[in-house]
PDB file of N, CA and C in Angstrom:
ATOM      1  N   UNK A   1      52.029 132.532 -82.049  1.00  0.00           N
ATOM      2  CA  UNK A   1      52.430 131.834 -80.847  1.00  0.00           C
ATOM      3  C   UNK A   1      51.189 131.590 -80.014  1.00  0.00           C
ATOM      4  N   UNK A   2      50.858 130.445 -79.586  1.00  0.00           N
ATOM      5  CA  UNK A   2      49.852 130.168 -79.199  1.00  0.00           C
ATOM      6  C   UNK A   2      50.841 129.584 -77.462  1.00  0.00           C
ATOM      7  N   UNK A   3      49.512 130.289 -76.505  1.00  0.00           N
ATOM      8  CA  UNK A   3      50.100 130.051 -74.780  1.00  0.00           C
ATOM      9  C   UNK A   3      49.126 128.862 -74.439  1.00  0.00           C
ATOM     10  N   UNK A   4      49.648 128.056 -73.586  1.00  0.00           N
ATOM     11  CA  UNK A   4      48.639 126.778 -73.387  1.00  0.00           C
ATOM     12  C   UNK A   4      48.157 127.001 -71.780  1.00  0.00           C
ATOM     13  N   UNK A   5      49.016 127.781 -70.978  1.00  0.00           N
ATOM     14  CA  UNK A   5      49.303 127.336 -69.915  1.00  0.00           C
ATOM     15  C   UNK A   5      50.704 126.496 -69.203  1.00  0.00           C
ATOM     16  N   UNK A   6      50.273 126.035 -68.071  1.00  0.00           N
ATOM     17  CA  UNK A   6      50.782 124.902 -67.612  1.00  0.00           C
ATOM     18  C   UNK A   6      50.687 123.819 -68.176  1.00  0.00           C
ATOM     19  N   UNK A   7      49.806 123.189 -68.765  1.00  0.00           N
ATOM     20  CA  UNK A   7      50.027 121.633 -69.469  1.00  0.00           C
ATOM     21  C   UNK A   7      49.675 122.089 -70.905  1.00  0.00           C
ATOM     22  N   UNK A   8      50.691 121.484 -71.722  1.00  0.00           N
ATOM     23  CA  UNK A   8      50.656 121.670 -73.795  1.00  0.00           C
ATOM     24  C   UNK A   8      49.105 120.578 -73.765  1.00  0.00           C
ATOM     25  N   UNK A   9      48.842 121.142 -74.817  1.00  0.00           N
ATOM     26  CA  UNK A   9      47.504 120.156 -75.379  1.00  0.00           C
ATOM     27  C   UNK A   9      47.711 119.356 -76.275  1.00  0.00           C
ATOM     28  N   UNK A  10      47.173 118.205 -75.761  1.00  0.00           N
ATOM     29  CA  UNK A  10      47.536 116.638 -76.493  1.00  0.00           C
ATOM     30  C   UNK A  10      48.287 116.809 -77.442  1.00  0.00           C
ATOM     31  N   UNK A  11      49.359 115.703 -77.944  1.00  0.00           N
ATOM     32  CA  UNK A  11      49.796 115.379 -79.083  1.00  0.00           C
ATOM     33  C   UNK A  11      51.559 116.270 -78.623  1.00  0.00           C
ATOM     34  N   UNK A  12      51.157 117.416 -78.042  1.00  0.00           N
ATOM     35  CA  UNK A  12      52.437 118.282 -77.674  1.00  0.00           C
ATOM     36  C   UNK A  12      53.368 117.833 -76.577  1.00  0.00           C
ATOM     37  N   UNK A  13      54.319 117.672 -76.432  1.00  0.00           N
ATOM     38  CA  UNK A  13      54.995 116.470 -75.532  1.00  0.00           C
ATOM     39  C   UNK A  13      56.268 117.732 -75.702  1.00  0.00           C
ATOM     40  N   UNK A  14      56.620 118.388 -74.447  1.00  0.00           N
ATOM     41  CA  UNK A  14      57.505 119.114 -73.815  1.00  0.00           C
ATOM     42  C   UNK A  14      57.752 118.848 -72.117  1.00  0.00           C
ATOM     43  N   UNK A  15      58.105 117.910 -72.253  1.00  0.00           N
ATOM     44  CA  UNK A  15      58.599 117.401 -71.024  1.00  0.00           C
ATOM     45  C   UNK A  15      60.281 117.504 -70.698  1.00  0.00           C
ATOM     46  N   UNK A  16      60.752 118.034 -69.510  1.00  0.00           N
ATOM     47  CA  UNK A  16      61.445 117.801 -69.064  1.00  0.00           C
ATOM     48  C   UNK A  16      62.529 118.586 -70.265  1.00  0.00           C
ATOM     49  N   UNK A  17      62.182 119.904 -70.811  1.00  0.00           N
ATOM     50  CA  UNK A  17      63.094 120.548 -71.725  1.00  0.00           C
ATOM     51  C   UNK A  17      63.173 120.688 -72.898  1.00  0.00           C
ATOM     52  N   UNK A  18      63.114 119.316 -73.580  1.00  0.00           N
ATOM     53  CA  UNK A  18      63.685 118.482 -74.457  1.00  0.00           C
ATOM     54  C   UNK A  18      62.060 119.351 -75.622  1.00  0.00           C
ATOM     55  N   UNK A  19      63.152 120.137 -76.834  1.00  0.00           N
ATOM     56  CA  UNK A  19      62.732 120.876 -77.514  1.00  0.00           C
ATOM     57  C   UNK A  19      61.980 119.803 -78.711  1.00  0.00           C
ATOM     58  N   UNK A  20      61.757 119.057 -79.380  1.00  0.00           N
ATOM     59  CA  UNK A  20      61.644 118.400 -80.317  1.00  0.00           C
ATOM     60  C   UNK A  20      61.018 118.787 -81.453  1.00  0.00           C
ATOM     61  N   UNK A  21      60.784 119.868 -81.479  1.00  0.00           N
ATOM     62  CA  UNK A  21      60.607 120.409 -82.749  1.00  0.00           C
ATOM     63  C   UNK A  21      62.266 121.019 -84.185  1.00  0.00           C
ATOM     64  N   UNK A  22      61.597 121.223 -84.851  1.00  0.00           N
ATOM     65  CA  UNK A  22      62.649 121.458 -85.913  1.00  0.00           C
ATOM     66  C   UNK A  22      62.170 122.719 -86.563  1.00  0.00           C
ATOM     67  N   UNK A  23      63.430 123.342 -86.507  1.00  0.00           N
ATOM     68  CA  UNK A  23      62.939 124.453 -87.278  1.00  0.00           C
ATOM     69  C   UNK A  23      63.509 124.277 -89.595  1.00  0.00           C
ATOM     70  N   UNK A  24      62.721 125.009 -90.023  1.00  0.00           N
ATOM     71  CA  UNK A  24      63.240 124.924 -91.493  1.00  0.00           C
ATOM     72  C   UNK A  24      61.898 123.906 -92.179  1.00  0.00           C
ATOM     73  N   UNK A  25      62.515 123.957 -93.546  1.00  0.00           N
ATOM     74  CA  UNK A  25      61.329 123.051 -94.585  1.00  0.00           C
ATOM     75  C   UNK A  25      61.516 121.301 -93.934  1.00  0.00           C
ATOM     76  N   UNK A  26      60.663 120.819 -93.903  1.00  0.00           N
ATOM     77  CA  UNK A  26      60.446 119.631 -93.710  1.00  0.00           C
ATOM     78  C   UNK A  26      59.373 118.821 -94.073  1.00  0.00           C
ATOM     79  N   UNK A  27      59.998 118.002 -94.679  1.00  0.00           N
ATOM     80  CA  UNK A  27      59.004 116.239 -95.547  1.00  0.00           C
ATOM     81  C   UNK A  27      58.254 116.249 -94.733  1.00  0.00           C
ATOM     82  N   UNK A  28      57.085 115.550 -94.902  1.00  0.00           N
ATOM     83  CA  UNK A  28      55.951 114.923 -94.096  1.00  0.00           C
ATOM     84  C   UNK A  28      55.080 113.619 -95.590  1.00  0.00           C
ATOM     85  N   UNK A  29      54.770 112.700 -94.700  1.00  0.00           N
ATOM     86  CA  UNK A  29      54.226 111.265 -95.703  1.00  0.00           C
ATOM     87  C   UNK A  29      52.858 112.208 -95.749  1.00  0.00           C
ATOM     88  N   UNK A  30      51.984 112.262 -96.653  1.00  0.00           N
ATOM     89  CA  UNK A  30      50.763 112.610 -96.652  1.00  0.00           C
ATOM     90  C   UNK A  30      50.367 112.239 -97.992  1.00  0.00           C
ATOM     91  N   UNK A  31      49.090 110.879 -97.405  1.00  0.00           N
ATOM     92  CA  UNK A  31      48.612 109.763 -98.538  1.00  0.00           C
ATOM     93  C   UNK A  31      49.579 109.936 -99.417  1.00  0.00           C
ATOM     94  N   UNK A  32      50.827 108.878 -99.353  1.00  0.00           N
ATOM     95  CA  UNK A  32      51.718 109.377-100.598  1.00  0.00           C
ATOM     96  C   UNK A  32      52.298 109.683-101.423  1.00  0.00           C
ATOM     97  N   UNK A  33      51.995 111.058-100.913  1.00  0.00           N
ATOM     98  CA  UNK A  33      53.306 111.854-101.732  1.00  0.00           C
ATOM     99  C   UNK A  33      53.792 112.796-100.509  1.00  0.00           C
ATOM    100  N   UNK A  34      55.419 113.146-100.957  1.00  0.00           N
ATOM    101  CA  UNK A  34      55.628 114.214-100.294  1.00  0.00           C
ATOM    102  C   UNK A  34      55.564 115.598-100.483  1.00  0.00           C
ATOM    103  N   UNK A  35      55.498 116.433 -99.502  1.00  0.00           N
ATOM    104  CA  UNK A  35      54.993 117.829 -99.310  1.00  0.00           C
ATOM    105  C   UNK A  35      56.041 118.628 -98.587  1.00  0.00           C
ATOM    106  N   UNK A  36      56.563 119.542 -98.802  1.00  0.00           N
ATOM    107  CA  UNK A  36      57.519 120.375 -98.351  1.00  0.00           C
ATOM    108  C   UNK A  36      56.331 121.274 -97.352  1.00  0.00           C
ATOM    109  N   UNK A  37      56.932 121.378 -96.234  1.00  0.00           N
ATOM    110  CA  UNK A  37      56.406 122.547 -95.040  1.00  0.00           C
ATOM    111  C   UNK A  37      56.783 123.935 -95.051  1.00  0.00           C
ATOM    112  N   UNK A  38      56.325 125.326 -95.043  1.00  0.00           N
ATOM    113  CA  UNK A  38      56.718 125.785 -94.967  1.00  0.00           C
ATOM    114  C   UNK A  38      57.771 126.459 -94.152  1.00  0.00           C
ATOM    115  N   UNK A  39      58.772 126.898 -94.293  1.00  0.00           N
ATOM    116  CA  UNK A  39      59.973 127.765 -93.217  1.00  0.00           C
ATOM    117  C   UNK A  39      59.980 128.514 -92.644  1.00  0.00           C
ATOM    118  N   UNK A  40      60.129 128.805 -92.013  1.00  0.00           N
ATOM    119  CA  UNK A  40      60.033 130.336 -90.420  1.00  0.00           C
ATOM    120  C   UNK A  40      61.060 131.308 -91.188  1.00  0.00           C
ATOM    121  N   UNK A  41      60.830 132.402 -91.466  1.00  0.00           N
ATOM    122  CA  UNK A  41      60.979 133.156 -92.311  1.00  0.00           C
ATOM    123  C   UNK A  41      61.161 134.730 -91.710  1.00  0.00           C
ATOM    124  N   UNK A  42      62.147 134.953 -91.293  1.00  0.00           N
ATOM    125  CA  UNK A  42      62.837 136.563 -90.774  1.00  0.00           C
ATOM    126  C   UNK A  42      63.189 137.721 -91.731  1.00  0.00           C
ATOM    127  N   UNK A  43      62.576 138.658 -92.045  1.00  0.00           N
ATOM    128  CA  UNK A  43      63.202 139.829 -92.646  1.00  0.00           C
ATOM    129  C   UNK A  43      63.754 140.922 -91.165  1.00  0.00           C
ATOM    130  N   UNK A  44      65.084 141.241 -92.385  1.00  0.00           N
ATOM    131  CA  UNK A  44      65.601 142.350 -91.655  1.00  0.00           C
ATOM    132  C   UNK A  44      65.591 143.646 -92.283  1.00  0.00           C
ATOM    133  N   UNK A  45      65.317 144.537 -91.283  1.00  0.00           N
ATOM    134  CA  UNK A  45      65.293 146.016 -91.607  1.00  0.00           C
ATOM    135  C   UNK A  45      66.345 146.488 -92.465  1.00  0.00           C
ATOM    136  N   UNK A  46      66.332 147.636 -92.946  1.00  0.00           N
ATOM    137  CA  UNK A  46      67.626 148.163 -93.611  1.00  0.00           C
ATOM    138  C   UNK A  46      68.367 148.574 -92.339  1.00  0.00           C
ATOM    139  N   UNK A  47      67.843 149.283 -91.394  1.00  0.00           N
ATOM    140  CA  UNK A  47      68.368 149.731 -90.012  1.00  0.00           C
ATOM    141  C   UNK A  47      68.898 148.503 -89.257  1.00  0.00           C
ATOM    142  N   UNK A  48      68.057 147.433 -88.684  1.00  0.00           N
ATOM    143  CA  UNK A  48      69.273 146.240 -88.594  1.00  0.00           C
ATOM    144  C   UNK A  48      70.145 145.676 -89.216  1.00  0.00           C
ATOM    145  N   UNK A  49      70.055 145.546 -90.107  1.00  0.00           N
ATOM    146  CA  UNK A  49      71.113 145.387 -91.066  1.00  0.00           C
ATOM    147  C   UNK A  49      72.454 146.606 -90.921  1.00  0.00           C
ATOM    148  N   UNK A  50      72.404 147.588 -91.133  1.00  0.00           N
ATOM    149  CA  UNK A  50      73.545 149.056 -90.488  1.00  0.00           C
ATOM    150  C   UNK A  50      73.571 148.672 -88.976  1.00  0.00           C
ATOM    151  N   UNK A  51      72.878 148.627 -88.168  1.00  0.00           N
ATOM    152  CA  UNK A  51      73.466 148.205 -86.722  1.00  0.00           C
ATOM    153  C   UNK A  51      74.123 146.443 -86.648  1.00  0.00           C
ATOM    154  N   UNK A  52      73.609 145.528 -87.632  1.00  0.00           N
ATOM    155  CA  UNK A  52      74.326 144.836 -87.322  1.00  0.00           C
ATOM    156  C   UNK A  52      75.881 144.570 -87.851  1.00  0.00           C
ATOM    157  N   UNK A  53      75.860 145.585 -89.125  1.00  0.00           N
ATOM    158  CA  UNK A  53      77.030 145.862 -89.399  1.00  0.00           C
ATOM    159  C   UNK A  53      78.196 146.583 -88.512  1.00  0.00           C
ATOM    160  N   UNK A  54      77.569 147.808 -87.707  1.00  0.00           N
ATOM    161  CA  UNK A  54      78.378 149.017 -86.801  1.00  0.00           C
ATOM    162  C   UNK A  54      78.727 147.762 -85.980  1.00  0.00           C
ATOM    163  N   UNK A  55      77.907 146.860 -85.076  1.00  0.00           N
ATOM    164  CA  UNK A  55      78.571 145.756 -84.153  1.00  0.00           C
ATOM    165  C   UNK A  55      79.583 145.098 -84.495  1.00  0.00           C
ATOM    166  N   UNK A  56      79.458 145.011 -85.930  1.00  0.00           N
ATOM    167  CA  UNK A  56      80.757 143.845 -86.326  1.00  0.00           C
ATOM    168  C   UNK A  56      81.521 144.420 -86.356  1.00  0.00           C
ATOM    169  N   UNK A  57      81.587 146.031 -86.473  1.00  0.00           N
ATOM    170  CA  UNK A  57      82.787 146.532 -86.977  1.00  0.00           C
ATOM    171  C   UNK A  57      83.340 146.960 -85.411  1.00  0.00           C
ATOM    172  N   UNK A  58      82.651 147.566 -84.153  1.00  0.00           N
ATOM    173  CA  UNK A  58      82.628 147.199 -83.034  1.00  0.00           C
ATOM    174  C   UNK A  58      83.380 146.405 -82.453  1.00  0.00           C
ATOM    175  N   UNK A  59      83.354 144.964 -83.087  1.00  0.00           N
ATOM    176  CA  UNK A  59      83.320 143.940 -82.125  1.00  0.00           C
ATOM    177  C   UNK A  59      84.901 143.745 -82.877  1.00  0.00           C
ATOM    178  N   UNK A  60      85.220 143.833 -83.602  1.00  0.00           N
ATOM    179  CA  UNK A  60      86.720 144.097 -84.207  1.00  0.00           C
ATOM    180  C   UNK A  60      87.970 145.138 -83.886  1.00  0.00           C
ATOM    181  N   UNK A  61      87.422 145.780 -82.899  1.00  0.00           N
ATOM    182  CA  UNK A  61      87.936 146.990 -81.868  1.00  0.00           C
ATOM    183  C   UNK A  61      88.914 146.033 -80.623  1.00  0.00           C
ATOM    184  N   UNK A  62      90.312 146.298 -80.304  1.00  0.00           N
ATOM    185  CA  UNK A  62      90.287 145.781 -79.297  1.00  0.00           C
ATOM    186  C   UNK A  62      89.730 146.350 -77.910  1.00  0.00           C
ATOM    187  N   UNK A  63      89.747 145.204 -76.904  1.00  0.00           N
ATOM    188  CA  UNK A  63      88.972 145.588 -75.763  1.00  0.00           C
ATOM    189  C   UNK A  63      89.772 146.995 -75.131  1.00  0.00           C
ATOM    190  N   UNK A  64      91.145 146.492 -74.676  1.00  0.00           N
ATOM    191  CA  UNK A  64      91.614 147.570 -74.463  1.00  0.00           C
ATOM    192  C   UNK A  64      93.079 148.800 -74.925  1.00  0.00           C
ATOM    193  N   UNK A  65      92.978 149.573 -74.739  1.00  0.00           N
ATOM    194  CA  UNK A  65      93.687 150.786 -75.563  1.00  0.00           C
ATOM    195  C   UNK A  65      94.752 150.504 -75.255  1.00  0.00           C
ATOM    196  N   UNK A  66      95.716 149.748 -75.443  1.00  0.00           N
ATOM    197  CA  UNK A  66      97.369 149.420 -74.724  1.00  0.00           C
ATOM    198  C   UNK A  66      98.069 150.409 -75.217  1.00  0.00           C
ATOM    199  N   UNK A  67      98.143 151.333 -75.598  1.00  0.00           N
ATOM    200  CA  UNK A  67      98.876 152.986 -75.871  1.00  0.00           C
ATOM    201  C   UNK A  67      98.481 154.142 -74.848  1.00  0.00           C
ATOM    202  N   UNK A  68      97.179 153.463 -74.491  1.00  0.00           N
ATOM    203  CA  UNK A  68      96.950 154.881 -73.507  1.00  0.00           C
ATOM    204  C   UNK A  68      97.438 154.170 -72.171  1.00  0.00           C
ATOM    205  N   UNK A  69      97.229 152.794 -71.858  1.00  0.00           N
ATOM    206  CA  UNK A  69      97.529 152.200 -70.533  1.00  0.00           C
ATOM    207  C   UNK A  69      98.558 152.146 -70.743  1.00  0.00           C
ATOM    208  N   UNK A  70     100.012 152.101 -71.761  1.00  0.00           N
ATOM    209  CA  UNK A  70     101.357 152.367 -71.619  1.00  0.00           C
ATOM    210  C   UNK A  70     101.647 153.813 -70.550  1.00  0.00           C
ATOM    211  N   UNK A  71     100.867 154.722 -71.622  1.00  0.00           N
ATOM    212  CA  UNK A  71     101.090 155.707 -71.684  1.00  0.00           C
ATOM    213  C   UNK A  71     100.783 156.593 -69.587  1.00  0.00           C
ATOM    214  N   UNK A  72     100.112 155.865 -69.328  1.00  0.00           N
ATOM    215  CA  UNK A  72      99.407 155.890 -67.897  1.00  0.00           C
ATOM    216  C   UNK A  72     100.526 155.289 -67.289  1.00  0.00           C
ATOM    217  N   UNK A  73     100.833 153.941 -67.149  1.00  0.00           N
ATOM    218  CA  UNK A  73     101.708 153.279 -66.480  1.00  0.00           C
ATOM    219  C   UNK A  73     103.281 154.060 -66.630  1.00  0.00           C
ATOM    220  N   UNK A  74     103.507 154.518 -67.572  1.00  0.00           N
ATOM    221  CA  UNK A  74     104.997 155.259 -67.654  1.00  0.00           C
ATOM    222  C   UNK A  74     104.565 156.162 -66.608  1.00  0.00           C
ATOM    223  N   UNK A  75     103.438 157.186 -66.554  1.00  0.00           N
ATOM    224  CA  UNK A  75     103.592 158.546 -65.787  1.00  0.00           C
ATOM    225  C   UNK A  75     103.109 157.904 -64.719  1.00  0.00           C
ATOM    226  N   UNK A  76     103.123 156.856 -64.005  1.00  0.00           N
ATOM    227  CA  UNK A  76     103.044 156.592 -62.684  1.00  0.00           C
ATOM    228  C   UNK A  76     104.360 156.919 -62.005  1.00  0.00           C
ATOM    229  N   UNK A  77     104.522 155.630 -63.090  1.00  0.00           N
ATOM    230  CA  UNK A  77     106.095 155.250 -62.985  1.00  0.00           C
ATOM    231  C   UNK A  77     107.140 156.004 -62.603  1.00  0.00           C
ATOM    232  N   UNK A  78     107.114 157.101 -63.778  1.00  0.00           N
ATOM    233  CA  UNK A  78     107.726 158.231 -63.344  1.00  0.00           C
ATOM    234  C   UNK A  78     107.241 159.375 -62.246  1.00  0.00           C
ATOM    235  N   UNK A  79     106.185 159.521 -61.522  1.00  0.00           N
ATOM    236  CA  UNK A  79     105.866 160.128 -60.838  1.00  0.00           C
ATOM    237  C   UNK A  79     105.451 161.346 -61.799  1.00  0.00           C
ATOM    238  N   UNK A  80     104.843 161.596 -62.919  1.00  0.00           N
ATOM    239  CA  UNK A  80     104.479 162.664 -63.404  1.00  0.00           C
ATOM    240  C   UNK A  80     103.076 162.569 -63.601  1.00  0.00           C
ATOM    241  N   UNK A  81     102.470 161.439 -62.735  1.00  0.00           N
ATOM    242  CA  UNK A  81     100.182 161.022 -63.002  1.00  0.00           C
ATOM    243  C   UNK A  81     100.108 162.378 -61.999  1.00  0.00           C
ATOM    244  N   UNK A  82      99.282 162.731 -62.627  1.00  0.00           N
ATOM    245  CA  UNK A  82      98.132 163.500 -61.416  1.00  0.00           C
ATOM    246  C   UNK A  82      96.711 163.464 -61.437  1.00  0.00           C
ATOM    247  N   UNK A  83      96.029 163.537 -60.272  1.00  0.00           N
ATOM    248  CA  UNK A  83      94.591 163.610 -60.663  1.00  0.00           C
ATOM    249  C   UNK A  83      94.064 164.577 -60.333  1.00  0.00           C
ATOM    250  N   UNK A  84      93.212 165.217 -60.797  1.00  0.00           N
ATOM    251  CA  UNK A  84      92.532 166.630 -60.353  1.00  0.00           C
ATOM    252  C   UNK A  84      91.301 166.042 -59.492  1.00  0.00           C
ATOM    253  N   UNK A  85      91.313 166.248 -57.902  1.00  0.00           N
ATOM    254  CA  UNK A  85      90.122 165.719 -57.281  1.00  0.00           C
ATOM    255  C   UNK A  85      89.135 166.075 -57.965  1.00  0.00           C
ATOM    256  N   UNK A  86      88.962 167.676 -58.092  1.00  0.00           N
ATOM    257  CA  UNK A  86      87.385 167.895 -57.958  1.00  0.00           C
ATOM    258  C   UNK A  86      86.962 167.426 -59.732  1.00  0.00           C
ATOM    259  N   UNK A  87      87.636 166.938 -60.471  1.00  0.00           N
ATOM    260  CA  UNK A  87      87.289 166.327 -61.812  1.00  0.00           C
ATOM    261  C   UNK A  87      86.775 164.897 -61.070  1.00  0.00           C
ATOM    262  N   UNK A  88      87.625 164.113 -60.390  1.00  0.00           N
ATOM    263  CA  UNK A  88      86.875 162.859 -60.076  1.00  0.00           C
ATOM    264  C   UNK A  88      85.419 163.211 -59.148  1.00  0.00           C
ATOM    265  N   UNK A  89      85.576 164.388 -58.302  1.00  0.00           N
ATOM    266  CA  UNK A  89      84.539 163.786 -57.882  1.00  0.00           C
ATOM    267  C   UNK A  89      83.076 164.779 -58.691  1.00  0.00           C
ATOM    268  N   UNK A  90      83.193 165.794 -60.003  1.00  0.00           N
ATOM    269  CA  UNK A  90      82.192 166.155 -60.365  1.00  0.00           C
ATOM    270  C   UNK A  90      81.623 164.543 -60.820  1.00  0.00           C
ATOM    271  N   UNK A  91      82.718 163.710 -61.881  1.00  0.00           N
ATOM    272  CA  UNK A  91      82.392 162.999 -62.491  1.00  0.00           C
ATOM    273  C   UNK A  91      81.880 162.081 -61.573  1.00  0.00           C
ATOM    274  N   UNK A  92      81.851 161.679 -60.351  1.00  0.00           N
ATOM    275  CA  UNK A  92      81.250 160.872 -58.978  1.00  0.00           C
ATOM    276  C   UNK A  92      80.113 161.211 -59.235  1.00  0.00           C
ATOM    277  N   UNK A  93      79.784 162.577 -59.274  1.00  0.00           N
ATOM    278  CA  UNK A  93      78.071 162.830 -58.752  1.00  0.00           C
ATOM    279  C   UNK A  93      77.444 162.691 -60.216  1.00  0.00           C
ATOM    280  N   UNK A  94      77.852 163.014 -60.712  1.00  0.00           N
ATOM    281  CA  UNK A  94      77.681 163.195 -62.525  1.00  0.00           C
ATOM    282  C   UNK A  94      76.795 161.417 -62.590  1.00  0.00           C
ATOM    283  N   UNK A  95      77.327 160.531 -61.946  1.00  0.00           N
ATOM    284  CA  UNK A  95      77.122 159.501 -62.154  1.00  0.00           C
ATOM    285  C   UNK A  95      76.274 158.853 -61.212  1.00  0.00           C
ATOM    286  N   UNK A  96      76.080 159.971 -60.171  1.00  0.00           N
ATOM    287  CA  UNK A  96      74.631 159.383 -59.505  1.00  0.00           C
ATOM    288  C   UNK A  96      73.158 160.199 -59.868  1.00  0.00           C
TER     289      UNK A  96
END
C-alpha cells in the first residue's frame, strides 16, 4: 500500500469517491497479445477459519430466549418475580 498524501500521483484519478479500480485477474492489450494480471490473494488461518465457523454457528442462535422471557412474564404475572436487591446492586458495581 503505497500513501500519496492529499493529491494521488498522476495517472491516479480518485475524485469525488468513485473507486475505479477492479479487484481480481484482468486482460490488459500489451503489443498484442493478452496477459492475465495477477489477483489479490487472501489466506486464512486455520484459527480464522474455527472462529469463522463458531460465528456462523453463533449467528444461527436466536436473538432472544422466548422460554426464559415466557417463563419471567408468567412470574410477574402471577406475582411470584422477586429480585434480590443486593444481587442487583453487587452486579451494579461489578460493572463499574
Amino acid at each position: 500500500m503505497k500513501i500519496y498524501g492529499n493529491k494521488p500521483p498522476e495517472g491516479l484519478d480518485r475524485s469525488a469517491g468513485a473507486d475505479k479500480t477492479t479487484r481480481g485477474p484482468q486482460k490488459t492489450q500489451t503489443s498484442g497479445t493478452d496477459k492475465l494480471q495477477a489477483a489479490d490473494k487472501v489466506d486464512i488461518s486455520g484459527q480464522g477459519k474455527e472462529i469463522a465457523d463458531i460465528m456462523a454457528s453463533v449467528n444461527q442462535l436466536p436473538d432472544v430466549r422466548t422460554d426464559k422471557v415466557n417463563q419471567v412474564r408468567q412470574a410477574i404475572e402471577s406475582g411470584s418475580y422477586s429480585v434480590d436487591p443486593s444481587k442487583v446492586a453487587q452486579k451494579i458495581l461489578r460493572e463499574i
